[in-house]
PDB file of N, CA and C in Angstrom:
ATOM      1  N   UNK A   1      91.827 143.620 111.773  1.00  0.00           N
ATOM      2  CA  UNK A   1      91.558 143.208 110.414  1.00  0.00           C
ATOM      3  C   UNK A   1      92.811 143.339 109.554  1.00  0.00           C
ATOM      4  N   UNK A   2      93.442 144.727 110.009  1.00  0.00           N
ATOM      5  CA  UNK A   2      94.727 144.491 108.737  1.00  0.00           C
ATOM      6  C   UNK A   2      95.693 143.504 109.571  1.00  0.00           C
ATOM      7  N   UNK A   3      95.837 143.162 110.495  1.00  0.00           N
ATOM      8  CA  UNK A   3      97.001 142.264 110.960  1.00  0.00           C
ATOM      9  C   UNK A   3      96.610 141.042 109.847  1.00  0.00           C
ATOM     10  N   UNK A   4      94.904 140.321 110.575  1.00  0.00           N
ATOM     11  CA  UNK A   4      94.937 139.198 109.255  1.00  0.00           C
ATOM     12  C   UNK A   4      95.188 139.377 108.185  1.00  0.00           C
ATOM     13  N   UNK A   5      95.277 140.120 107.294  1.00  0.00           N
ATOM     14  CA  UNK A   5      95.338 140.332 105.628  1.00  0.00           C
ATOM     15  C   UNK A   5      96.708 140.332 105.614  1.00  0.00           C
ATOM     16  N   UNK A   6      97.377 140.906 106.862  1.00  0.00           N
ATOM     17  CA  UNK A   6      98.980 140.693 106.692  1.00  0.00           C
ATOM     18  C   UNK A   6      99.479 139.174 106.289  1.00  0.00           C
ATOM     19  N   UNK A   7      98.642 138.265 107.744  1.00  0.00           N
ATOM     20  CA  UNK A   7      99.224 137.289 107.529  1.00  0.00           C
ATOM     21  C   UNK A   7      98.695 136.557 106.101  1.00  0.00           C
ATOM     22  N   UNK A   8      97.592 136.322 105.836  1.00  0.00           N
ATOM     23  CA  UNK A   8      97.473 135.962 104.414  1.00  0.00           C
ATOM     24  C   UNK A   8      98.097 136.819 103.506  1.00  0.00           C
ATOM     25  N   UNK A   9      98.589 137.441 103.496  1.00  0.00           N
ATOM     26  CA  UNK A   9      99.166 138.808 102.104  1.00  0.00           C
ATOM     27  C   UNK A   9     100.661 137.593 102.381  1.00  0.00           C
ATOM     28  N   UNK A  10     101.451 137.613 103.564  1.00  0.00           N
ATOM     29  CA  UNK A  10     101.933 137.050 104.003  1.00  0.00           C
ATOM     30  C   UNK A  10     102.528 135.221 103.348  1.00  0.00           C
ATOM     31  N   UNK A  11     101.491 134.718 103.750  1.00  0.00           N
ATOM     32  CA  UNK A  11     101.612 133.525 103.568  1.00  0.00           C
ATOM     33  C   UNK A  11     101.158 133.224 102.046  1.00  0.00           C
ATOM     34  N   UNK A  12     101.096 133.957 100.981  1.00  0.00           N
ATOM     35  CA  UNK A  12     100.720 134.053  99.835  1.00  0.00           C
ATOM     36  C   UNK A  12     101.703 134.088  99.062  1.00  0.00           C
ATOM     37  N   UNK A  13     102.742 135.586  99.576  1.00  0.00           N
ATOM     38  CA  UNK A  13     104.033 135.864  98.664  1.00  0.00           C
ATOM     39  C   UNK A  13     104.898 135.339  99.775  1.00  0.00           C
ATOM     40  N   UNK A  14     104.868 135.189 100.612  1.00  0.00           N
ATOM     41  CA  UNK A  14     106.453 135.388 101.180  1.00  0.00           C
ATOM     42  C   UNK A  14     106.983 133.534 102.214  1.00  0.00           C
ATOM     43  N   UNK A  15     105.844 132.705 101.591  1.00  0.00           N
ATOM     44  CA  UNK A  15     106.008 131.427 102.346  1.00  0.00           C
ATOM     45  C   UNK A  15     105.778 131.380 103.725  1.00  0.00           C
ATOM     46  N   UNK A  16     104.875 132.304 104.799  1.00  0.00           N
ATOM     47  CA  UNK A  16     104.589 132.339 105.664  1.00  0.00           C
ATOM     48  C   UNK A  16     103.813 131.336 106.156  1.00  0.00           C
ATOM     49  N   UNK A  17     103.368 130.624 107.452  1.00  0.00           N
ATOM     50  CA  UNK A  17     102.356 130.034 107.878  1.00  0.00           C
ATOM     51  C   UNK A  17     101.186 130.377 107.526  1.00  0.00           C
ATOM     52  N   UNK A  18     100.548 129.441 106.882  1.00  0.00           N
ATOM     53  CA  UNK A  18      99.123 129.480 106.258  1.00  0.00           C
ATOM     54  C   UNK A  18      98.422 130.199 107.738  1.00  0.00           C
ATOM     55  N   UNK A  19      97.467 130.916 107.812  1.00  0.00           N
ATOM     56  CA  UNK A  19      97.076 131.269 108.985  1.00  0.00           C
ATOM     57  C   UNK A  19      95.414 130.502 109.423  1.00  0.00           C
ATOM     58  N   UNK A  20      94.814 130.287 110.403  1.00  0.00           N
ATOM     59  CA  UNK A  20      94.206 130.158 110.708  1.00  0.00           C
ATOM     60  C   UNK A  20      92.635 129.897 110.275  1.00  0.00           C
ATOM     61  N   UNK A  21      92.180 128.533 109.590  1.00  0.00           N
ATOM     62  CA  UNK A  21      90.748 128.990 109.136  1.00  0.00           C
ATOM     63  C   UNK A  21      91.041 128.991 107.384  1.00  0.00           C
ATOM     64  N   UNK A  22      92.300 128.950 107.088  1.00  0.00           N
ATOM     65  CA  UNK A  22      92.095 128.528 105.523  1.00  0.00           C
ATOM     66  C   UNK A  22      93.208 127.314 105.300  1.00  0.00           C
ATOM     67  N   UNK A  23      92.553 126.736 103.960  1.00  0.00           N
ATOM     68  CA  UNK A  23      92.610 125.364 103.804  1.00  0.00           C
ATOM     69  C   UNK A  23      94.121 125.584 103.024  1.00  0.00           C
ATOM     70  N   UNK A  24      94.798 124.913 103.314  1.00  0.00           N
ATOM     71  CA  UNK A  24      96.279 124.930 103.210  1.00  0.00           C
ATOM     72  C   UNK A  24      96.675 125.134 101.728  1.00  0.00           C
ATOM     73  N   UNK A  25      95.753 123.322 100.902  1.00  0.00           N
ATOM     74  CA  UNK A  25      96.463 122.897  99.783  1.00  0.00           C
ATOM     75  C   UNK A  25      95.648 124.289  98.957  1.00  0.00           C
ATOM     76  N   UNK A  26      94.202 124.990  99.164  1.00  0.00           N
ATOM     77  CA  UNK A  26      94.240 126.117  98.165  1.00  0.00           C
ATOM     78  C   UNK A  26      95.134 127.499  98.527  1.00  0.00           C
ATOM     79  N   UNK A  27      95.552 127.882  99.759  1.00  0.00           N
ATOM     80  CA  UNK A  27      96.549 128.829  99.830  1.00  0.00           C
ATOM     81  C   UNK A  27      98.026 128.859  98.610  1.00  0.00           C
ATOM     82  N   UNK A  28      98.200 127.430  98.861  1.00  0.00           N
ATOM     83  CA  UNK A  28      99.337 126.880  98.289  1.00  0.00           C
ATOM     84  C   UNK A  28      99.590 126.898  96.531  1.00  0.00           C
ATOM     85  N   UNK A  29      97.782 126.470  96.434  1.00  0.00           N
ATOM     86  CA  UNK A  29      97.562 126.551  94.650  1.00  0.00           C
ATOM     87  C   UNK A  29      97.807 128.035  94.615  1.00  0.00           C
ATOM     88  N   UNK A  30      97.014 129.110  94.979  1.00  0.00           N
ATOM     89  CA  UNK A  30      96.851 130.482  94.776  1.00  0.00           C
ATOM     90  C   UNK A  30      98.177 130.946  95.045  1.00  0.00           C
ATOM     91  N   UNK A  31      99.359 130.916  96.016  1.00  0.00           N
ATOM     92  CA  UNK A  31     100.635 131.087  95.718  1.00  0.00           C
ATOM     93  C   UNK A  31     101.347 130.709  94.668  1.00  0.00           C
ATOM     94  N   UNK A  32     101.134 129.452  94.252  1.00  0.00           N
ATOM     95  CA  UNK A  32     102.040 129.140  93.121  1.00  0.00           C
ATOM     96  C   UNK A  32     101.159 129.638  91.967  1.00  0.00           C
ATOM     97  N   UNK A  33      99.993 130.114  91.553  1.00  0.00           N
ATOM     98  CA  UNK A  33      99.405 130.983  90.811  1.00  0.00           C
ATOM     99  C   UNK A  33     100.194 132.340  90.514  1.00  0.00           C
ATOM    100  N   UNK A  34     100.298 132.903  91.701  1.00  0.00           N
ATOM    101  CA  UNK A  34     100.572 134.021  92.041  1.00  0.00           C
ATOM    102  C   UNK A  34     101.993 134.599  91.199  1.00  0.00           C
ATOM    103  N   UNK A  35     102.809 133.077  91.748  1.00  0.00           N
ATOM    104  CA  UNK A  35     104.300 133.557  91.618  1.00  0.00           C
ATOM    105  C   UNK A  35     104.112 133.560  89.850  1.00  0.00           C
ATOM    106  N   UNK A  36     103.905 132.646  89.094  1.00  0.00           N
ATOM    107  CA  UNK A  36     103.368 132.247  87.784  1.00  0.00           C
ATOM    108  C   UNK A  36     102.927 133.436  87.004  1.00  0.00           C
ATOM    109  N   UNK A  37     101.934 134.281  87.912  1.00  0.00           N
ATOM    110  CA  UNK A  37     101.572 135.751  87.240  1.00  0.00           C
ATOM    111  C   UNK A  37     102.474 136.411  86.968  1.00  0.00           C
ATOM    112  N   UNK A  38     103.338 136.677  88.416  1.00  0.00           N
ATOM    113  CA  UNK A  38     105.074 137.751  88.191  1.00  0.00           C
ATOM    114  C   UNK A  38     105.893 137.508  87.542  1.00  0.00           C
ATOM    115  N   UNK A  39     105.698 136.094  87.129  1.00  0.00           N
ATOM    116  CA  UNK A  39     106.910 134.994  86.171  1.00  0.00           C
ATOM    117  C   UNK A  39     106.943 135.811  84.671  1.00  0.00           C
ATOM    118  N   UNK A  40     105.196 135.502  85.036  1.00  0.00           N
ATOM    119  CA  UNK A  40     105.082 135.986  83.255  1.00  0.00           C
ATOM    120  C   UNK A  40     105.546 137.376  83.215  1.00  0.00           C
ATOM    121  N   UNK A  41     104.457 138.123  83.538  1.00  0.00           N
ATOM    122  CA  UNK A  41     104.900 139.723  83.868  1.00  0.00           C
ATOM    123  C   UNK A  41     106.232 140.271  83.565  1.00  0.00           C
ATOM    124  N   UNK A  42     107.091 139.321  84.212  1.00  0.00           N
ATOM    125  CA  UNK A  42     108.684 139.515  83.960  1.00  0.00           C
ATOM    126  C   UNK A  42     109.427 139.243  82.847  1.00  0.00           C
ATOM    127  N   UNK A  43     108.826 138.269  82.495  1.00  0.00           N
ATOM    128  CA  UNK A  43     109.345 137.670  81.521  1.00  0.00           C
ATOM    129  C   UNK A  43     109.363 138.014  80.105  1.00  0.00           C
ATOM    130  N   UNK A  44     107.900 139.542  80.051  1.00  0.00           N
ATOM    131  CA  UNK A  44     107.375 139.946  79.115  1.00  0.00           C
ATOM    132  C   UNK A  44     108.138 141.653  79.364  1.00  0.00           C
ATOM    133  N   UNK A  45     108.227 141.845  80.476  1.00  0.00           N
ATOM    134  CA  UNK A  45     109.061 143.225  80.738  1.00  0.00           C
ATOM    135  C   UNK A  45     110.640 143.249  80.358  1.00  0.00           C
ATOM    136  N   UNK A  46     111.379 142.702  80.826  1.00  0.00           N
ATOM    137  CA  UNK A  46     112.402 141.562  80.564  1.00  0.00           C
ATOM    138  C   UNK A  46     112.877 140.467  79.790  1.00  0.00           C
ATOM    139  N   UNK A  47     112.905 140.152  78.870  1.00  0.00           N
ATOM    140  CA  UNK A  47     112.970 139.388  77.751  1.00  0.00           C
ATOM    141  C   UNK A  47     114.513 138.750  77.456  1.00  0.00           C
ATOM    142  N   UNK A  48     115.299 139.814  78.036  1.00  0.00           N
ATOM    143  CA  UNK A  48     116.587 139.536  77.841  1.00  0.00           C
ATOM    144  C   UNK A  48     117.364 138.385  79.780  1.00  0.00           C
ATOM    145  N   UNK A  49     116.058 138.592  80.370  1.00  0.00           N
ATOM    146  CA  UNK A  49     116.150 137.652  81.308  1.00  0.00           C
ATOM    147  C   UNK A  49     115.357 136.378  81.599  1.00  0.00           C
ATOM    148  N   UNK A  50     114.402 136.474  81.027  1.00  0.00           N
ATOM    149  CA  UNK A  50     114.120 135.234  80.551  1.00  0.00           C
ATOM    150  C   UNK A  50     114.720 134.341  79.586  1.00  0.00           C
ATOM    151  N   UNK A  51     115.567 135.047  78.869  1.00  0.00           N
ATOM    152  CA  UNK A  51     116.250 134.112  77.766  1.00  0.00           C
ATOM    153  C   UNK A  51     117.456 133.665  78.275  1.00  0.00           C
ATOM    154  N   UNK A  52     118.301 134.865  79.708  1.00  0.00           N
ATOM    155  CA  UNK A  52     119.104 134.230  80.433  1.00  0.00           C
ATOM    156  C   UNK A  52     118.753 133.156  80.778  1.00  0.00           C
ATOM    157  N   UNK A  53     117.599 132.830  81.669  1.00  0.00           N
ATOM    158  CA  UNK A  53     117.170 131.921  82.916  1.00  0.00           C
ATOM    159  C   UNK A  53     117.161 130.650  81.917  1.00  0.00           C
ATOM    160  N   UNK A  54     116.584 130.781  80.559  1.00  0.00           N
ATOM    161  CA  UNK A  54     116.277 129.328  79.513  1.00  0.00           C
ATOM    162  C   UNK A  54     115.027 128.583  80.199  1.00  0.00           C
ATOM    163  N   UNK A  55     115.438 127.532  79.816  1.00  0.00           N
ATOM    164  CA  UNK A  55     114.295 126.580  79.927  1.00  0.00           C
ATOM    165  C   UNK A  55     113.843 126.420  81.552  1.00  0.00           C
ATOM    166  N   UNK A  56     114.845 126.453  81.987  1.00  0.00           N
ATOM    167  CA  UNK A  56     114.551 126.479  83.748  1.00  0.00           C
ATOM    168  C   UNK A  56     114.373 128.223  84.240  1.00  0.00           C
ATOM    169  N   UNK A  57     113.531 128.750  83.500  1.00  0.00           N
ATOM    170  CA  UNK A  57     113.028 130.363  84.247  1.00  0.00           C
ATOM    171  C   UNK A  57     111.958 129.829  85.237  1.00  0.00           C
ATOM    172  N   UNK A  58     110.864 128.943  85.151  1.00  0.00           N
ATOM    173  CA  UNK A  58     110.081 128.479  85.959  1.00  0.00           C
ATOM    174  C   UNK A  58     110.427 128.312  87.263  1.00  0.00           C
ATOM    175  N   UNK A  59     111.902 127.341  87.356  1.00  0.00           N
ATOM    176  CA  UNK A  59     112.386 127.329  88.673  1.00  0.00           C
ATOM    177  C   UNK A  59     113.377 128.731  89.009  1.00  0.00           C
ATOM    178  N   UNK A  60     114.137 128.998  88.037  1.00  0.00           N
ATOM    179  CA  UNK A  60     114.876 129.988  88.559  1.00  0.00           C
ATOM    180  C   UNK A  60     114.009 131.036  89.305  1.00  0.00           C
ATOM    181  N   UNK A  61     112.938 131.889  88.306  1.00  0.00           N
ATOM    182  CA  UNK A  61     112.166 132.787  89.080  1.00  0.00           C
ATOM    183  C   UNK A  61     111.295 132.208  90.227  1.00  0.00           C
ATOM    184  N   UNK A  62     111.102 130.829  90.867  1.00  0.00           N
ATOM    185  CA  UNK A  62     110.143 130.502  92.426  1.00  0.00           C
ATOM    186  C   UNK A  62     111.709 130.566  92.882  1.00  0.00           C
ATOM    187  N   UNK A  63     113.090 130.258  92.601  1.00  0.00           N
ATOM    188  CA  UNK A  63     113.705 130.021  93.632  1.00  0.00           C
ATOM    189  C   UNK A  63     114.020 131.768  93.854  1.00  0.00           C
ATOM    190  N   UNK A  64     114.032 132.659  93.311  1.00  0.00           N
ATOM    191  CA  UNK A  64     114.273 134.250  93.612  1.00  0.00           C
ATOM    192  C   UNK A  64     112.716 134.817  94.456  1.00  0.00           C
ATOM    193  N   UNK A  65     111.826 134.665  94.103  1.00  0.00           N
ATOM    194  CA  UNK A  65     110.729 134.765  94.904  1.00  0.00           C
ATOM    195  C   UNK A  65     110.738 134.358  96.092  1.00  0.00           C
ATOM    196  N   UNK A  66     111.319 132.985  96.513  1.00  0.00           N
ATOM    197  CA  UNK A  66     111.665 132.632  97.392  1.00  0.00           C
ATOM    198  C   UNK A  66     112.568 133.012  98.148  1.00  0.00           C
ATOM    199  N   UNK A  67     113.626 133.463  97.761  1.00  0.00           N
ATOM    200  CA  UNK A  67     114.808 133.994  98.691  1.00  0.00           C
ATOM    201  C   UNK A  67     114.048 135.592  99.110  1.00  0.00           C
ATOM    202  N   UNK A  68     113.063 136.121  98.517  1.00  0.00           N
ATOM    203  CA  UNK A  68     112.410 137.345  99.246  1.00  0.00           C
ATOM    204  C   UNK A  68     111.779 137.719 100.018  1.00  0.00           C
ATOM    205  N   UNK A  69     111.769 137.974 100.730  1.00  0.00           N
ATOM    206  CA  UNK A  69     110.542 138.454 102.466  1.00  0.00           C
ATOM    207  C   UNK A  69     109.102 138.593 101.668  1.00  0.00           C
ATOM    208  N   UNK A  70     109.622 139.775 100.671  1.00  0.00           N
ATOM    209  CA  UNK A  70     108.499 140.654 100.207  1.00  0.00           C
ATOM    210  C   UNK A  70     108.217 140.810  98.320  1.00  0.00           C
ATOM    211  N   UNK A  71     107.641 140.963  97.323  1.00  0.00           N
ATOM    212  CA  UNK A  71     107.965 141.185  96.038  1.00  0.00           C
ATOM    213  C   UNK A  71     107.933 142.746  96.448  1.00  0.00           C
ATOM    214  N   UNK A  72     109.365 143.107  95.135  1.00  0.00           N
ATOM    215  CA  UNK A  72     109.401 144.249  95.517  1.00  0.00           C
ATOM    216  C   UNK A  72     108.296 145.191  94.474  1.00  0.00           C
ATOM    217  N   UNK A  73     107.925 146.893  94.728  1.00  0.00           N
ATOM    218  CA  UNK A  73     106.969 147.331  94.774  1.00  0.00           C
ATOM    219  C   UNK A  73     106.932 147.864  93.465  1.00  0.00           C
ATOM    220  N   UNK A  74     106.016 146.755  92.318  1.00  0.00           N
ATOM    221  CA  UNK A  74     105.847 147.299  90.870  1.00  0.00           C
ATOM    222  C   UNK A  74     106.821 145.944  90.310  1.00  0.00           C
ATOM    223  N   UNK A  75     106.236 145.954  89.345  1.00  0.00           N
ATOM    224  CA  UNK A  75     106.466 145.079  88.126  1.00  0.00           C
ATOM    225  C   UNK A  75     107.643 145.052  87.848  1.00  0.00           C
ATOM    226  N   UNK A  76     108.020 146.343  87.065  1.00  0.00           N
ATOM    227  CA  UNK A  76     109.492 147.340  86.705  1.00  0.00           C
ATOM    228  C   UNK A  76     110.700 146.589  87.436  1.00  0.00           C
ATOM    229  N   UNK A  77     110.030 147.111  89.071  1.00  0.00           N
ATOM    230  CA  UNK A  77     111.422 146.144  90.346  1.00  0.00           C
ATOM    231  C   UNK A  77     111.702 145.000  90.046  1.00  0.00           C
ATOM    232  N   UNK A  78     110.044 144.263  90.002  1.00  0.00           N
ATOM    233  CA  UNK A  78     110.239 143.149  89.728  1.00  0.00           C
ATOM    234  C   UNK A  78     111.949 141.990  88.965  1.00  0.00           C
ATOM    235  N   UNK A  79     111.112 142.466  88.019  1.00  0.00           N
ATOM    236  CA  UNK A  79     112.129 142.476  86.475  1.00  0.00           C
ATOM    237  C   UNK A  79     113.337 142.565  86.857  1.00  0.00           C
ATOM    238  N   UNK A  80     113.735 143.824  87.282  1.00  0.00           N
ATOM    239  CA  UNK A  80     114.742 144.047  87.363  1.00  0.00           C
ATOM    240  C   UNK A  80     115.492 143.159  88.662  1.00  0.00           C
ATOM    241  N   UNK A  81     115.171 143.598  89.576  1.00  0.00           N
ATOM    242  CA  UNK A  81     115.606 142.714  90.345  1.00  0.00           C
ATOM    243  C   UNK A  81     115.680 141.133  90.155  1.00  0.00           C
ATOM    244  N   UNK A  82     115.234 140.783  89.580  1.00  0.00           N
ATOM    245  CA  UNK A  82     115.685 139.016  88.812  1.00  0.00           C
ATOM    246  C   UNK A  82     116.215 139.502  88.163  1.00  0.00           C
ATOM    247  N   UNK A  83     116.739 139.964  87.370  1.00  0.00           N
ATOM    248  CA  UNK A  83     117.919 139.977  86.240  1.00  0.00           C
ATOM    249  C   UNK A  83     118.932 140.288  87.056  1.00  0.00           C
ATOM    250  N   UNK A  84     118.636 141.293  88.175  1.00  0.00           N
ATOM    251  CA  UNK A  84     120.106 141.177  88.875  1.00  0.00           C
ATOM    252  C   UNK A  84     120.437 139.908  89.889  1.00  0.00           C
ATOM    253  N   UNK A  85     119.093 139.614  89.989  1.00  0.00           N
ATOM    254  CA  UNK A  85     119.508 137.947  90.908  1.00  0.00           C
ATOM    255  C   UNK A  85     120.275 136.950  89.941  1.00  0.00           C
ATOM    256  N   UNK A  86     119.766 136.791  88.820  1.00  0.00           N
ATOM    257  CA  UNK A  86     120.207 136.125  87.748  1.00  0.00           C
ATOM    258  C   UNK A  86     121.668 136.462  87.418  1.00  0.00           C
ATOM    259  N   UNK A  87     122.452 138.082  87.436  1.00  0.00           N
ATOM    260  CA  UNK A  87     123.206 138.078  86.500  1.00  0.00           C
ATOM    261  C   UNK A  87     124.654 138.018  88.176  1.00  0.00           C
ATOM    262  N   UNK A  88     124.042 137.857  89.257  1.00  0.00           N
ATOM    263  CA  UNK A  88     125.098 137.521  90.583  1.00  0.00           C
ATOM    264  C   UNK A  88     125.055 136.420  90.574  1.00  0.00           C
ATOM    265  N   UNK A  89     124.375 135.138  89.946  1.00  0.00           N
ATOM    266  CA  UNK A  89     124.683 133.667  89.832  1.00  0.00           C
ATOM    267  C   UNK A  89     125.524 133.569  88.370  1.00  0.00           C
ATOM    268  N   UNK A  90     125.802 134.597  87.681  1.00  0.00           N
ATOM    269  CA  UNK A  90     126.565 134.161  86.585  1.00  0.00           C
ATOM    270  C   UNK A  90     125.893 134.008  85.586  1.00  0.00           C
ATOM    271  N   UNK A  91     124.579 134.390  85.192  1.00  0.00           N
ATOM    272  CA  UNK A  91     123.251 133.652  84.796  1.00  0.00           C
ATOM    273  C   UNK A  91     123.523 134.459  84.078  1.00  0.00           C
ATOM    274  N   UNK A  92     123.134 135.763  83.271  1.00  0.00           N
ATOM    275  CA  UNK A  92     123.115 136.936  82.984  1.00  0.00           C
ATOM    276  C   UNK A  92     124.706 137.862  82.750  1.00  0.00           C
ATOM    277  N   UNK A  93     124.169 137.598  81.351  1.00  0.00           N
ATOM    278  CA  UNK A  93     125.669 138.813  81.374  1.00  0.00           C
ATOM    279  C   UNK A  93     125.428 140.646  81.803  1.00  0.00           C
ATOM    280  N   UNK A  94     126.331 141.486  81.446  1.00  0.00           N
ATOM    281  CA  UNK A  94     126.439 142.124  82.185  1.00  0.00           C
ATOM    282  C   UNK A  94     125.193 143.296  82.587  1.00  0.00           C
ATOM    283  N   UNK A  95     124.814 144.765  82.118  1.00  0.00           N
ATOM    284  CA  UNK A  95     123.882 145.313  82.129  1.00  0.00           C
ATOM    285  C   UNK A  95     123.163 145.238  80.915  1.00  0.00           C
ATOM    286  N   UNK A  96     121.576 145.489  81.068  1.00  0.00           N
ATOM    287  CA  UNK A  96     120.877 145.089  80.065  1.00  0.00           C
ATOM    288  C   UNK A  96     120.823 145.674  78.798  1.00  0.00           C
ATOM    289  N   UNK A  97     120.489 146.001  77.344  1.00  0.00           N
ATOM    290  CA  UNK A  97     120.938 146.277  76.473  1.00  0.00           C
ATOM    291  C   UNK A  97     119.972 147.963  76.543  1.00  0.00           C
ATOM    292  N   UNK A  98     120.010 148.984  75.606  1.00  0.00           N
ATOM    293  CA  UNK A  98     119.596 149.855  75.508  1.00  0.00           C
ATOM    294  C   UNK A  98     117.758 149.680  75.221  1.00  0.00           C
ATOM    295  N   UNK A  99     117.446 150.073  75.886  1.00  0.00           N
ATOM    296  CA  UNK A  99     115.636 150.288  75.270  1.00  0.00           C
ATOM    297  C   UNK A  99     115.178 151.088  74.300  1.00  0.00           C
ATOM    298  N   UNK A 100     115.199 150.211  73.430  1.00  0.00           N
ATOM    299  CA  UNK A 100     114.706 151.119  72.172  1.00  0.00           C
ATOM    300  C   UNK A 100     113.545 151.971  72.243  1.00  0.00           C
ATOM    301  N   UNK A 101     113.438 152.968  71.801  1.00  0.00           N
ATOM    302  CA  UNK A 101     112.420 154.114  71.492  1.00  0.00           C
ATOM    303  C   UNK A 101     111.696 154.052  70.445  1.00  0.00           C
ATOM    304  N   UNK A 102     109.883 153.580  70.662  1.00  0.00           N
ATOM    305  CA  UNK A 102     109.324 153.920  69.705  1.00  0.00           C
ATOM    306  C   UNK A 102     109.681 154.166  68.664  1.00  0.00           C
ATOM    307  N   UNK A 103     110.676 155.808  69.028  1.00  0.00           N
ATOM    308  CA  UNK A 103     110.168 156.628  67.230  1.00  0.00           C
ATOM    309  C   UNK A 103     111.305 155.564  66.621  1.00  0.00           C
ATOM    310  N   UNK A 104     112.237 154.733  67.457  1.00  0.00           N
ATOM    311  CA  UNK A 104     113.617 154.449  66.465  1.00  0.00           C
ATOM    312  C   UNK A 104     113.098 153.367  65.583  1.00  0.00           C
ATOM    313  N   UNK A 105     111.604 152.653  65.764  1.00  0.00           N
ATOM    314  CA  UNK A 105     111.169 152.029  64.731  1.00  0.00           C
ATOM    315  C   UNK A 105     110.612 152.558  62.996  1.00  0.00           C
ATOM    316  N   UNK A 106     110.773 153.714  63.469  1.00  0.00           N
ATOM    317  CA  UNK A 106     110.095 154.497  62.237  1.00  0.00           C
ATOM    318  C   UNK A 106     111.212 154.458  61.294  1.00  0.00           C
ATOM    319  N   UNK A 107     110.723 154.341  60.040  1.00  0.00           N
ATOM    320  CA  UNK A 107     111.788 153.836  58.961  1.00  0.00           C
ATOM    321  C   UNK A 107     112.704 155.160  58.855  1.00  0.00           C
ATOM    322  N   UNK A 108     113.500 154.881  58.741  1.00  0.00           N
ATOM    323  CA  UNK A 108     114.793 156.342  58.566  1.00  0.00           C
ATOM    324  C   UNK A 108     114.983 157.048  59.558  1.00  0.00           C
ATOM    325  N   UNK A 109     114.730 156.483  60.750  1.00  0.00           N
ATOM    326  CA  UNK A 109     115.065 157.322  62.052  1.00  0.00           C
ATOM    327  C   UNK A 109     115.638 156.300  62.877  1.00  0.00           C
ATOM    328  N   UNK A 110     116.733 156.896  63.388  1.00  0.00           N
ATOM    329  CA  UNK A 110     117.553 155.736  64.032  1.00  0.00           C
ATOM    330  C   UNK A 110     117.392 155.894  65.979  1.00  0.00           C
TER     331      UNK A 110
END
C-alpha cells in the first residue's frame, strides 16, 4: 500500500508516470492544482520573490518545481528555496531584506 501512494505522491509532485488505474488528464489537473497551491503559498511567504519572478512567477515557479525530485519539507523551504533558484538565474538580487518584527510596527518603536 505505501509503495502505491509513493507512486501517486510521486506522479503528483515530481512528474512521475501516472501509475496504474488512474485517469491521466485528472492526475495532471490535480498536479497543476497542486503546484498553483505552493505558487501561492510562496508567493505570500516571500513577497520579495514573487516580485523578482514578475509577471512570469507562474512559469518561473512550474519550471523550479520541475527541476525537483521532491518539494522540499515545509512551506518556509519552499520559499526559500525559489528565491534561491531565482536569485542563481540572476532573477533576484542578493539576500533577502530583514523581517520585520511585529513590535517594530508599534508607533515609536523601531
Amino acid at each position: 500500500m505505501a509503495e502505491a501512494q509513493g507512486r501517486v505522491v510521486a506522479a503528483l509532485v515530481a512528474g512521475a508516470e501516472v501509475p496504474e488505474g488512474f485517469d491521466p488528464e485528472r492526475m495532471r489537473a490535480q498536479a497543476v492544482s497542486l503546484i498553483s497551491k505552493r505558487r501561492a503559498i510562496v508567493a505570500r511567504l516571500r513577497p520579495d520573490a514573487a516580485a523578482a519572478a514578475g509577471p512570469g512567477l507562474a512559469a518561473e515557479f512550474a519550471a523550479y518545481a520541475q527541476a525537483r525530485a521532491t518539494p522540499p519539507p515545509g512551506y518556509r523551504a519552499d520559499a526559500d528555496d525559489f528565491a534561491a533558484w531565482l536569485r542563481e538565474r540572476g532573477r533576484m538580487p542578493g539576500e533577502p531584506p530583514p523581517k520585520r518584527r511585529w513590535w517594530s510596527r508599534l508607533p515609536g518603536i523601531r
